[in-house]
PDB file of N, CA and C in Angstrom:
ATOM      1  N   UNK A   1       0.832  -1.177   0.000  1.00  0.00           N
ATOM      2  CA  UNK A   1       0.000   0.000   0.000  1.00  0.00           C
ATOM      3  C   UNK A   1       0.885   1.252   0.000  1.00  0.00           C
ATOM      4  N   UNK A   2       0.365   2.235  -0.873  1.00  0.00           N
ATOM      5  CA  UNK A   2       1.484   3.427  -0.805  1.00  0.00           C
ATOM      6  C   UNK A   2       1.245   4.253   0.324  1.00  0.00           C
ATOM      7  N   UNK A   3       1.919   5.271   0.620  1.00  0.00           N
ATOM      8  CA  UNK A   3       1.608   6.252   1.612  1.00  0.00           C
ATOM      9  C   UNK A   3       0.886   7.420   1.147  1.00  0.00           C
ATOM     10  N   UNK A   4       0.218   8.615   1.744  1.00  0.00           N
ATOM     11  CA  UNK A   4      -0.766   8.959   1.459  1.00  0.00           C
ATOM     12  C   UNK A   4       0.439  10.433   1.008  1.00  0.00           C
ATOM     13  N   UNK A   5      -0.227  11.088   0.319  1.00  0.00           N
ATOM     14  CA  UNK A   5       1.111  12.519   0.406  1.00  0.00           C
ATOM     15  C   UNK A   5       0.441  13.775   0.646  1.00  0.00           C
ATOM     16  N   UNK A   6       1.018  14.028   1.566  1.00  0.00           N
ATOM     17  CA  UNK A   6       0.721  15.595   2.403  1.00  0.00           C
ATOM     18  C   UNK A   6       0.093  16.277   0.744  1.00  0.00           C
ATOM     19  N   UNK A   7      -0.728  17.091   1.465  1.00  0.00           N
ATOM     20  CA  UNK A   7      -1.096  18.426   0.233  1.00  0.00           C
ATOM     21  C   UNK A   7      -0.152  19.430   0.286  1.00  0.00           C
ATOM     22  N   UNK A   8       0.973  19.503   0.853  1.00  0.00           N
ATOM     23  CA  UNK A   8       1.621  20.813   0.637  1.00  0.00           C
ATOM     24  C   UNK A   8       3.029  20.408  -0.156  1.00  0.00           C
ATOM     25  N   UNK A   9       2.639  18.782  -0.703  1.00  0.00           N
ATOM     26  CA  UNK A   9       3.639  18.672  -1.824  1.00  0.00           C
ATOM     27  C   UNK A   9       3.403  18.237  -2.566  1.00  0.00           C
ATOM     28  N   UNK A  10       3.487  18.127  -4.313  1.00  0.00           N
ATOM     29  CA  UNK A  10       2.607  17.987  -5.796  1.00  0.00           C
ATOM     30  C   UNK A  10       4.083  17.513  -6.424  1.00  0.00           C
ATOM     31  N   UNK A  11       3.977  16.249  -7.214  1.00  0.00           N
ATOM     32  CA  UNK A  11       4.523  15.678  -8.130  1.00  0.00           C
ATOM     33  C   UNK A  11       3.901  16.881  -9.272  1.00  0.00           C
ATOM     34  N   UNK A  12       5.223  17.261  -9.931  1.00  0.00           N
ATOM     35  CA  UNK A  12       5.052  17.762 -11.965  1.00  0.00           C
ATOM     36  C   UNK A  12       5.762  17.040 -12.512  1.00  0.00           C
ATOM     37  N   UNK A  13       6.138  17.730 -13.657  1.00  0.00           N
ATOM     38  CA  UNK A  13       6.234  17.182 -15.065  1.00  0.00           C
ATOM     39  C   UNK A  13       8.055  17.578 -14.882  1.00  0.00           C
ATOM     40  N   UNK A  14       8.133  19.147 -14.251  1.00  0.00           N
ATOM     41  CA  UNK A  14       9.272  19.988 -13.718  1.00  0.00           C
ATOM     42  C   UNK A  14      10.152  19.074 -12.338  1.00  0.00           C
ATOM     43  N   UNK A  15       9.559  18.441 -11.287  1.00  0.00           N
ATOM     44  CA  UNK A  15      10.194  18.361 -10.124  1.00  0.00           C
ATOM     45  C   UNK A  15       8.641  18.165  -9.291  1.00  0.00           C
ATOM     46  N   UNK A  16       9.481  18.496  -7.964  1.00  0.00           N
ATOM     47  CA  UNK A  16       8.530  18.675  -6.588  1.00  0.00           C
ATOM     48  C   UNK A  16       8.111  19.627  -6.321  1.00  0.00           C
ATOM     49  N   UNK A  17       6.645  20.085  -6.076  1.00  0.00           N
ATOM     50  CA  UNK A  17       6.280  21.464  -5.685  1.00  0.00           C
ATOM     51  C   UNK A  17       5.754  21.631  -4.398  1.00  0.00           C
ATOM     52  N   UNK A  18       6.590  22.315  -3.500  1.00  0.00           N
ATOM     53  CA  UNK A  18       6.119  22.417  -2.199  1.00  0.00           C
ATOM     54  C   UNK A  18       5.487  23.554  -1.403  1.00  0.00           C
ATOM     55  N   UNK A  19       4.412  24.065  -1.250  1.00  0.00           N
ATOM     56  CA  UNK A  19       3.750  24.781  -1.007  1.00  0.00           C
ATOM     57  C   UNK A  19       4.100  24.952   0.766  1.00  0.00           C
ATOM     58  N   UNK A  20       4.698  26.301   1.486  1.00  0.00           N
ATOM     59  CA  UNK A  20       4.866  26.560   2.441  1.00  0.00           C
ATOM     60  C   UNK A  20       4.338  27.895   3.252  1.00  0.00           C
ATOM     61  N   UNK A  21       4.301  27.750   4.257  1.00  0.00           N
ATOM     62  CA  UNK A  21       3.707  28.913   5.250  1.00  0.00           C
ATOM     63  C   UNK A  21       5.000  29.151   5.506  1.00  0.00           C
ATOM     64  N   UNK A  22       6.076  30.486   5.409  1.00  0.00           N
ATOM     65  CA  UNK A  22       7.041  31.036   6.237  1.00  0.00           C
ATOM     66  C   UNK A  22       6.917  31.731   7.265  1.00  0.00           C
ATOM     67  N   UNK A  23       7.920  32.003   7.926  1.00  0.00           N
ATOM     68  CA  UNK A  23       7.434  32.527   9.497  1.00  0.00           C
ATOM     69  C   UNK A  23       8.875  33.124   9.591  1.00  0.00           C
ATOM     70  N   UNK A  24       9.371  34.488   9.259  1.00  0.00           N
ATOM     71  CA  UNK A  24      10.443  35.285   9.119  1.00  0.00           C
ATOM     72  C   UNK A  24      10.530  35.892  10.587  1.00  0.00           C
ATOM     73  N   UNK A  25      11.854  35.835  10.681  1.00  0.00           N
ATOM     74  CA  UNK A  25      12.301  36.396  12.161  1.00  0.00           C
ATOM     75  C   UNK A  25      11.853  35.816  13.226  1.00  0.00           C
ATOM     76  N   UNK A  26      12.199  34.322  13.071  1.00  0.00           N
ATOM     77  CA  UNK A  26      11.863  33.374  14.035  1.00  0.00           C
ATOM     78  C   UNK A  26      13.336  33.044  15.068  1.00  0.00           C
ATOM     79  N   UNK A  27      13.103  32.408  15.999  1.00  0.00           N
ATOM     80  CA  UNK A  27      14.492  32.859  17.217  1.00  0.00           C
ATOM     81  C   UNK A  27      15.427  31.208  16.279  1.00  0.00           C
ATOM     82  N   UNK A  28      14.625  29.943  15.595  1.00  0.00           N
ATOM     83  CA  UNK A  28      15.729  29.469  14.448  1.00  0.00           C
ATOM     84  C   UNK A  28      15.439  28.931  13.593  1.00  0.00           C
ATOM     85  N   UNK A  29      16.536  28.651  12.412  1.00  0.00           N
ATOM     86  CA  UNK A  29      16.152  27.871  10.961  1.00  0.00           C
ATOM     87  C   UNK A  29      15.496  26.960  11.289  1.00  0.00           C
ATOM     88  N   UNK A  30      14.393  26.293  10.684  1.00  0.00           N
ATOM     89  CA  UNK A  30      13.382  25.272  11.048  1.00  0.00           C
ATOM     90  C   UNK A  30      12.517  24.567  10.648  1.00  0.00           C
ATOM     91  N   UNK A  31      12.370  23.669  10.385  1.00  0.00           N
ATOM     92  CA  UNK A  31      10.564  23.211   9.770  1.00  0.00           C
ATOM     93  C   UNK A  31      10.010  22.914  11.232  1.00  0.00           C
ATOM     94  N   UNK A  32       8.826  23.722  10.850  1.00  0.00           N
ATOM     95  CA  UNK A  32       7.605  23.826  12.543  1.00  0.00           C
ATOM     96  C   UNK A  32       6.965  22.454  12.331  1.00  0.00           C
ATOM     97  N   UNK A  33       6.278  22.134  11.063  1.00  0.00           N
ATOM     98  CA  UNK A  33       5.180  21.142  10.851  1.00  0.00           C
ATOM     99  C   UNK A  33       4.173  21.639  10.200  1.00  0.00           C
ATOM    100  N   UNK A  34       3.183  21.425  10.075  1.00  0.00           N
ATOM    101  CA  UNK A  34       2.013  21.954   9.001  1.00  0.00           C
ATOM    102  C   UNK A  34       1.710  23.518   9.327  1.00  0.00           C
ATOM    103  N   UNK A  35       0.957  23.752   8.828  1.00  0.00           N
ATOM    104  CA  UNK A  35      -0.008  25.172   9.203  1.00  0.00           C
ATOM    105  C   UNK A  35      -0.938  25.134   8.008  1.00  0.00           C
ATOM    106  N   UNK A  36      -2.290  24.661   8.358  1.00  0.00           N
ATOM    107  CA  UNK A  36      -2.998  24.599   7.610  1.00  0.00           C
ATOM    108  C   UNK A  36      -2.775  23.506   6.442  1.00  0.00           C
ATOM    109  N   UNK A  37      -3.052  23.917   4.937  1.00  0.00           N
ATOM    110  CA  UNK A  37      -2.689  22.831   3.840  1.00  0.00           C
ATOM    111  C   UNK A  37      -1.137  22.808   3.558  1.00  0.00           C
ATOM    112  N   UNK A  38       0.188  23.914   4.373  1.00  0.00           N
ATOM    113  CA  UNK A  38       1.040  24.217   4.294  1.00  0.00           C
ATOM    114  C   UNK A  38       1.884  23.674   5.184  1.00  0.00           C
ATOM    115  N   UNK A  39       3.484  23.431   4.514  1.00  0.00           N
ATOM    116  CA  UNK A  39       4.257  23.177   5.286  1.00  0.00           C
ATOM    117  C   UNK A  39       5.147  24.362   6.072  1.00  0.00           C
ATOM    118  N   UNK A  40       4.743  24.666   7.488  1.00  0.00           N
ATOM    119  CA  UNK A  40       5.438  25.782   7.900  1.00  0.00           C
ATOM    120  C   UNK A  40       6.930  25.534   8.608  1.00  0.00           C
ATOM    121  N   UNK A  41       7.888  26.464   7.904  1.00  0.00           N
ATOM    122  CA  UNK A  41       8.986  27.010   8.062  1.00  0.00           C
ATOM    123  C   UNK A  41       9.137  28.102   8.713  1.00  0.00           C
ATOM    124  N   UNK A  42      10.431  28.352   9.610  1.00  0.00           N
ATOM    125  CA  UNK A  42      10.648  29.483  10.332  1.00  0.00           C
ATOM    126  C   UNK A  42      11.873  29.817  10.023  1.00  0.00           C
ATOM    127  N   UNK A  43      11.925  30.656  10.131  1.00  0.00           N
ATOM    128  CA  UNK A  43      13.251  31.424   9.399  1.00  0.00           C
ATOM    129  C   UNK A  43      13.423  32.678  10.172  1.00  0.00           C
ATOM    130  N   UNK A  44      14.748  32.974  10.718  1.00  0.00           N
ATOM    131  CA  UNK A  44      15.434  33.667  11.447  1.00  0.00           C
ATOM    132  C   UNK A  44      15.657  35.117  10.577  1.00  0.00           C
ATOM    133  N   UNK A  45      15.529  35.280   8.906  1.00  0.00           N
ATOM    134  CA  UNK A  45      16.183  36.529   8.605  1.00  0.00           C
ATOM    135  C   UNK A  45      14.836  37.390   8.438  1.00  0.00           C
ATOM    136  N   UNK A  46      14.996  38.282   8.311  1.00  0.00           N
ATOM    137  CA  UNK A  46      13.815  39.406   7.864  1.00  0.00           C
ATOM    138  C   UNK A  46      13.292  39.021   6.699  1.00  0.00           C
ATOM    139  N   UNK A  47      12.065  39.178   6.615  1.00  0.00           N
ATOM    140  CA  UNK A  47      10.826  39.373   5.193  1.00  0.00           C
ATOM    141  C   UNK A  47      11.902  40.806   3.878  1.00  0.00           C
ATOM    142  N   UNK A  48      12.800  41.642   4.106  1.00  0.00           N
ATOM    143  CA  UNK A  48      12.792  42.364   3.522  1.00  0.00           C
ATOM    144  C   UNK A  48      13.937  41.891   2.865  1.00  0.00           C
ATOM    145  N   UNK A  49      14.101  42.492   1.644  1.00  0.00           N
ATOM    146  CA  UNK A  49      15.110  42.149   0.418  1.00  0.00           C
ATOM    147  C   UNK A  49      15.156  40.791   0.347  1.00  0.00           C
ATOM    148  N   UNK A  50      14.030  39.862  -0.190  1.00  0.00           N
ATOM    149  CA  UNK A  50      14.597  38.910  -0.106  1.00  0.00           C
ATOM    150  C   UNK A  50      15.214  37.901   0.696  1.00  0.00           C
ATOM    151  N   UNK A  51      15.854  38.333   2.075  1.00  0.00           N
ATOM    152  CA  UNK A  51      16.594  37.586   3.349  1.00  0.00           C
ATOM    153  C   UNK A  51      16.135  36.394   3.096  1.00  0.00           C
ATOM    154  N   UNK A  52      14.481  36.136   3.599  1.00  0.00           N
ATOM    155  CA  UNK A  52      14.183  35.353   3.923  1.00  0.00           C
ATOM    156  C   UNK A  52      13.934  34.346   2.881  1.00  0.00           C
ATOM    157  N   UNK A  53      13.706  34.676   1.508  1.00  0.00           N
ATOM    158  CA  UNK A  53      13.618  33.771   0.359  1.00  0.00           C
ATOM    159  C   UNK A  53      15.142  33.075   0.368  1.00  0.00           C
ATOM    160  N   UNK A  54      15.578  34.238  -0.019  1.00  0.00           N
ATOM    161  CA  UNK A  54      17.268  33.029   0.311  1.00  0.00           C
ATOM    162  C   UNK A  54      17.709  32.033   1.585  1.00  0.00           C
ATOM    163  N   UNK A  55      17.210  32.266   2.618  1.00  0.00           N
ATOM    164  CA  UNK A  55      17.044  31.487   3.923  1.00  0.00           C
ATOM    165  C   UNK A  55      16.635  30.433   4.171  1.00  0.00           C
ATOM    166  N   UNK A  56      15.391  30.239   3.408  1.00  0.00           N
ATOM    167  CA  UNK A  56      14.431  29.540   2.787  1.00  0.00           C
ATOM    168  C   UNK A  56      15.096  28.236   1.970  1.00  0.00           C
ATOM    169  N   UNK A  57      15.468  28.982   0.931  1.00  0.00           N
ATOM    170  CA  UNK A  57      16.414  28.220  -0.156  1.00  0.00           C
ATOM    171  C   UNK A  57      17.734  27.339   0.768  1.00  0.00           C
ATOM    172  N   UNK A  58      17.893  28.267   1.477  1.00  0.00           N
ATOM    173  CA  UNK A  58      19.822  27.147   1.787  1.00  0.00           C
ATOM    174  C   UNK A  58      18.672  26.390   3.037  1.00  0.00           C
ATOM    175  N   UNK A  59      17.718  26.696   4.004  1.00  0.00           N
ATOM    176  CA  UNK A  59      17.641  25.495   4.874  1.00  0.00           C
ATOM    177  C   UNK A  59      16.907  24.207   4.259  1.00  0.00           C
ATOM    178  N   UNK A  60      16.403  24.633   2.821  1.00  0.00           N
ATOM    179  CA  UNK A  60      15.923  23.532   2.163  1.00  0.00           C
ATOM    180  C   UNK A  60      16.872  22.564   1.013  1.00  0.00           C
ATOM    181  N   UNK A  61      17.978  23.507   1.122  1.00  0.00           N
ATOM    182  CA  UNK A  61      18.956  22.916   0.374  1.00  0.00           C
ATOM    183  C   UNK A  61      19.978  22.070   1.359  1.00  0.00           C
ATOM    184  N   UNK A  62      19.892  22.554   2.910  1.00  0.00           N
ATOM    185  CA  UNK A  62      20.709  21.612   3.856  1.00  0.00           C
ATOM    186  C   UNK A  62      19.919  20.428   3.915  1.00  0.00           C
ATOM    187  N   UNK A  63      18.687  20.427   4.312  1.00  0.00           N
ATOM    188  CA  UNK A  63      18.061  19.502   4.735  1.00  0.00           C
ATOM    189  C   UNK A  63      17.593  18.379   3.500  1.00  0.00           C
ATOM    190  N   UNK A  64      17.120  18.637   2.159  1.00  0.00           N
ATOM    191  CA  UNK A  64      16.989  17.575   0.868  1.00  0.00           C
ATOM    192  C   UNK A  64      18.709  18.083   0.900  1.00  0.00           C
ATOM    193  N   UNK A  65      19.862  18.064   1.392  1.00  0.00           N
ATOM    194  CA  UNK A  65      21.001  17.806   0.334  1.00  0.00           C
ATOM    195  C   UNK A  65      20.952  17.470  -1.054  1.00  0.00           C
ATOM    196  N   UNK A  66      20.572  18.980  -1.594  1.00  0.00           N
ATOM    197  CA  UNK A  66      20.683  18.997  -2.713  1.00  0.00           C
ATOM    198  C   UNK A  66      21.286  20.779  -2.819  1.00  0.00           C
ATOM    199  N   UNK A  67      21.487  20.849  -4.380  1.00  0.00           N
ATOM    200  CA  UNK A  67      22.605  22.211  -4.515  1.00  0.00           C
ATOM    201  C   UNK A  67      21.412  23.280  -4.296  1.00  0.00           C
ATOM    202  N   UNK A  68      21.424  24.577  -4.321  1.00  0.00           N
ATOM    203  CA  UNK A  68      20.322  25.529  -3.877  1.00  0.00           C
ATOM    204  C   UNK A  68      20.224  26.076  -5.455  1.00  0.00           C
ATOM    205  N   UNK A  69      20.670  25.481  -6.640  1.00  0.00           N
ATOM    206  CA  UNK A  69      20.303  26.073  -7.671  1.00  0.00           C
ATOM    207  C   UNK A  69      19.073  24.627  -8.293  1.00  0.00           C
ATOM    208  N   UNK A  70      18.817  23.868  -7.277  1.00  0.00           N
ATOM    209  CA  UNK A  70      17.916  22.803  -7.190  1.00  0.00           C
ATOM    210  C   UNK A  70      16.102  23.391  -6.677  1.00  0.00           C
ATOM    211  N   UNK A  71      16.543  24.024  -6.501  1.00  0.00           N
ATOM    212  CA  UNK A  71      15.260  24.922  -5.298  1.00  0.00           C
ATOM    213  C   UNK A  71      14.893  26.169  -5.878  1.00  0.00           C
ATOM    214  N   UNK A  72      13.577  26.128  -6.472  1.00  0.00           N
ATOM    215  CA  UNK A  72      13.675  27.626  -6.741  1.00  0.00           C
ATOM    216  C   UNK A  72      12.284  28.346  -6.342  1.00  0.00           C
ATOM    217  N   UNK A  73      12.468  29.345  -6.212  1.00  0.00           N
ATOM    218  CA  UNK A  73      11.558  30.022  -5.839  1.00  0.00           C
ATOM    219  C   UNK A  73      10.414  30.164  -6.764  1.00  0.00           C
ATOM    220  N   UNK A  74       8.964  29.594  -6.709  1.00  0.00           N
ATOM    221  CA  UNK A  74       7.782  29.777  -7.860  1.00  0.00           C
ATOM    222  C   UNK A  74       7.181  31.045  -7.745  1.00  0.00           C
ATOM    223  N   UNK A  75       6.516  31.206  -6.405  1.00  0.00           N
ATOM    224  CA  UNK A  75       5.300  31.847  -5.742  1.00  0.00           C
ATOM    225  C   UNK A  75       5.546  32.824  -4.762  1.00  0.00           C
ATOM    226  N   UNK A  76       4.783  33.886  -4.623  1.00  0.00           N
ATOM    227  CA  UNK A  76       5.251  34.116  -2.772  1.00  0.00           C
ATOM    228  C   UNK A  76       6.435  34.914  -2.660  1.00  0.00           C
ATOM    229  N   UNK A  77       6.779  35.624  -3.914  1.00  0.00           N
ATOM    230  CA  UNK A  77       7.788  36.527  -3.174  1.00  0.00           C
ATOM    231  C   UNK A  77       8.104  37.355  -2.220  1.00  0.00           C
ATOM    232  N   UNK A  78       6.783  38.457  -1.900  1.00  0.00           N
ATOM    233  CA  UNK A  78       6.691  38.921  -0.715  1.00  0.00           C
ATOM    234  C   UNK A  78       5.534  38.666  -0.147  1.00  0.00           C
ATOM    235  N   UNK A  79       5.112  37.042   0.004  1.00  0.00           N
ATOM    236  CA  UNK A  79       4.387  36.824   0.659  1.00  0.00           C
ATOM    237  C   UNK A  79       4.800  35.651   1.792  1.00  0.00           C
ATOM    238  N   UNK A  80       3.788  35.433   3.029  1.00  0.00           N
ATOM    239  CA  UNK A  80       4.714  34.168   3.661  1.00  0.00           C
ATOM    240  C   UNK A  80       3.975  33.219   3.391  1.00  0.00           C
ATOM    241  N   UNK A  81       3.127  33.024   2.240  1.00  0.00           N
ATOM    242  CA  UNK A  81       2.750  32.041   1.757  1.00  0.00           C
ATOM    243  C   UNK A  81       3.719  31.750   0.563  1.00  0.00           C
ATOM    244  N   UNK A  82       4.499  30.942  -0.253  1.00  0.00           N
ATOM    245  CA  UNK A  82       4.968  30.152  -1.182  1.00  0.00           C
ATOM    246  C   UNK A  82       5.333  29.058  -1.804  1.00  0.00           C
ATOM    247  N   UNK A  83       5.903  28.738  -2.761  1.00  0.00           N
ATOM    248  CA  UNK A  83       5.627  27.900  -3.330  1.00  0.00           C
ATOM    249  C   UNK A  83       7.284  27.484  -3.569  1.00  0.00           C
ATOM    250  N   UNK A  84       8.032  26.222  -3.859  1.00  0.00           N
ATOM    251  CA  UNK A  84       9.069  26.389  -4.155  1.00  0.00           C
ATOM    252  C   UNK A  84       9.326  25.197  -5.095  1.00  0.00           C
ATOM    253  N   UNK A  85       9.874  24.872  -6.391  1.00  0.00           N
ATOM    254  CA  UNK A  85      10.589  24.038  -7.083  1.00  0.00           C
ATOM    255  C   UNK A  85      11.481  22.752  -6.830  1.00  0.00           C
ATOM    256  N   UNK A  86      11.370  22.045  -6.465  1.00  0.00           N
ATOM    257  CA  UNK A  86      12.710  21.212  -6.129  1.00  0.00           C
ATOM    258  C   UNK A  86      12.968  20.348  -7.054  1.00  0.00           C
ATOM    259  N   UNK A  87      14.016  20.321  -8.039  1.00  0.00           N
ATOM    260  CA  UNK A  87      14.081  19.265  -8.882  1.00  0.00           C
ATOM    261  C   UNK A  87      15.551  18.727  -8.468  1.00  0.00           C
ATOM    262  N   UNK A  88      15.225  17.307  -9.117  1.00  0.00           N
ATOM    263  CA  UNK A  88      16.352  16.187  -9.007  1.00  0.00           C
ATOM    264  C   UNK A  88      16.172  15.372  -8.075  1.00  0.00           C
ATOM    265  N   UNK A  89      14.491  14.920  -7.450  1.00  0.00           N
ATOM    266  CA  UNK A  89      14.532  14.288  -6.074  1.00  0.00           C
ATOM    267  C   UNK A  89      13.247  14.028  -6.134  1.00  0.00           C
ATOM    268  N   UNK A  90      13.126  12.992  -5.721  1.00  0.00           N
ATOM    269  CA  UNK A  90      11.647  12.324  -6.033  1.00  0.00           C
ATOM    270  C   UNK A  90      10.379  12.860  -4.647  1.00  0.00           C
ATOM    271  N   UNK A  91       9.257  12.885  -4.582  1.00  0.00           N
ATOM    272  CA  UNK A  91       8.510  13.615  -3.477  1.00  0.00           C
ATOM    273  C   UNK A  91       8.678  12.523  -2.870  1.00  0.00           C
ATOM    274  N   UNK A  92       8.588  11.100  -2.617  1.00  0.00           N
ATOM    275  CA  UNK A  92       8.755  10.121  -1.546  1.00  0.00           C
ATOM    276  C   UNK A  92      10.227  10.923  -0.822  1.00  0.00           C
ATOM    277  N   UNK A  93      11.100  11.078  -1.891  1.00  0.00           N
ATOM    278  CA  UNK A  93      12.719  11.374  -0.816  1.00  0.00           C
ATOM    279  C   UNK A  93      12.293  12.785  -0.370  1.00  0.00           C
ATOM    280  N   UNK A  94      11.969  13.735  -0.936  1.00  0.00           N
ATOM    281  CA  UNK A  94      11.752  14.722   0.057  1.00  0.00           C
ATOM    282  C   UNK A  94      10.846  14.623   1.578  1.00  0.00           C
ATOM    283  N   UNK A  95       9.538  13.960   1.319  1.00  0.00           N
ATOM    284  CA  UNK A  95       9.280  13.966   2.672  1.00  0.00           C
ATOM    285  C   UNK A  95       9.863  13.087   3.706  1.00  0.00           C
ATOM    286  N   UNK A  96      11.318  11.977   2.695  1.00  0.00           N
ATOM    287  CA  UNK A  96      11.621  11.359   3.735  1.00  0.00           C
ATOM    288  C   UNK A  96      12.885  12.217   4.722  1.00  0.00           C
ATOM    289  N   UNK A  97      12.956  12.724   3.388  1.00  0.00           N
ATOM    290  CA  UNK A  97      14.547  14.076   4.251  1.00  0.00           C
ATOM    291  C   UNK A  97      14.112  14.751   4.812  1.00  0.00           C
ATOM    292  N   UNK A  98      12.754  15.435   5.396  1.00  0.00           N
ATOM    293  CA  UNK A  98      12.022  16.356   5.797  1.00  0.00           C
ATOM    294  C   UNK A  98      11.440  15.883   7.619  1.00  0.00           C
ATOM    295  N   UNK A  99      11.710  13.804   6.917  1.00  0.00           N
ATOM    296  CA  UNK A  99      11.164  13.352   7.769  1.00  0.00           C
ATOM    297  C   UNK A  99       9.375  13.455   8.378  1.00  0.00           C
ATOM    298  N   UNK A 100       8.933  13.399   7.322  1.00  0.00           N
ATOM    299  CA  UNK A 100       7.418  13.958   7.654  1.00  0.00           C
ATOM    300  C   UNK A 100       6.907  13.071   7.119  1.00  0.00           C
TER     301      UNK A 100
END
């Protein structure tokens, strides 16, 4: 029997699409756990210039070990709702690197 897959991650045609709640200027780098249909992240840098999109990018690039030009930003630029790209990694291995 397969496992069931969270809604805040979508097999494409492109990669993995992971739909997240951010949470900027949090006390550390983090995955919280859901929030809503979303996977929420906390992130230590500011919402402004970007910080936190790039923040975003390297704690998702530590955690799937994969390169951060693997990860890209879709959705959500200045929002803390987004969306992000991950190619080269199947959605079973991401939620298993995610551990979720």
């Amino acid at each position: 029997m397969s496992q069931q897959v969270p809604s805040f991650i979508k097999k494409t045609k492109d990669g993995v699409v992971l739909k997240l709640h951010v949470q900027p200027r949090a006390s550390k780098n983090k995955v919280v756990g859901l929030h809503g249909n979303r996977l929420k992240i906390a992130i230590q840098a500011p919402p402004a210039n970007g910080k936190a999109n790039k923040a975003v990018q390297q704690l998702l690039s530590k955690i799937l070990d994969l390169p951060k030009s693997n990860i890209v930003l879709r959705s959500g630029i200045t929002s803390r709702k987004k969306t992000f790209l991950i190619s080269g990694i199947s959605s079973s291995e991401v939620l298993s690197r995610l551990k979720m």
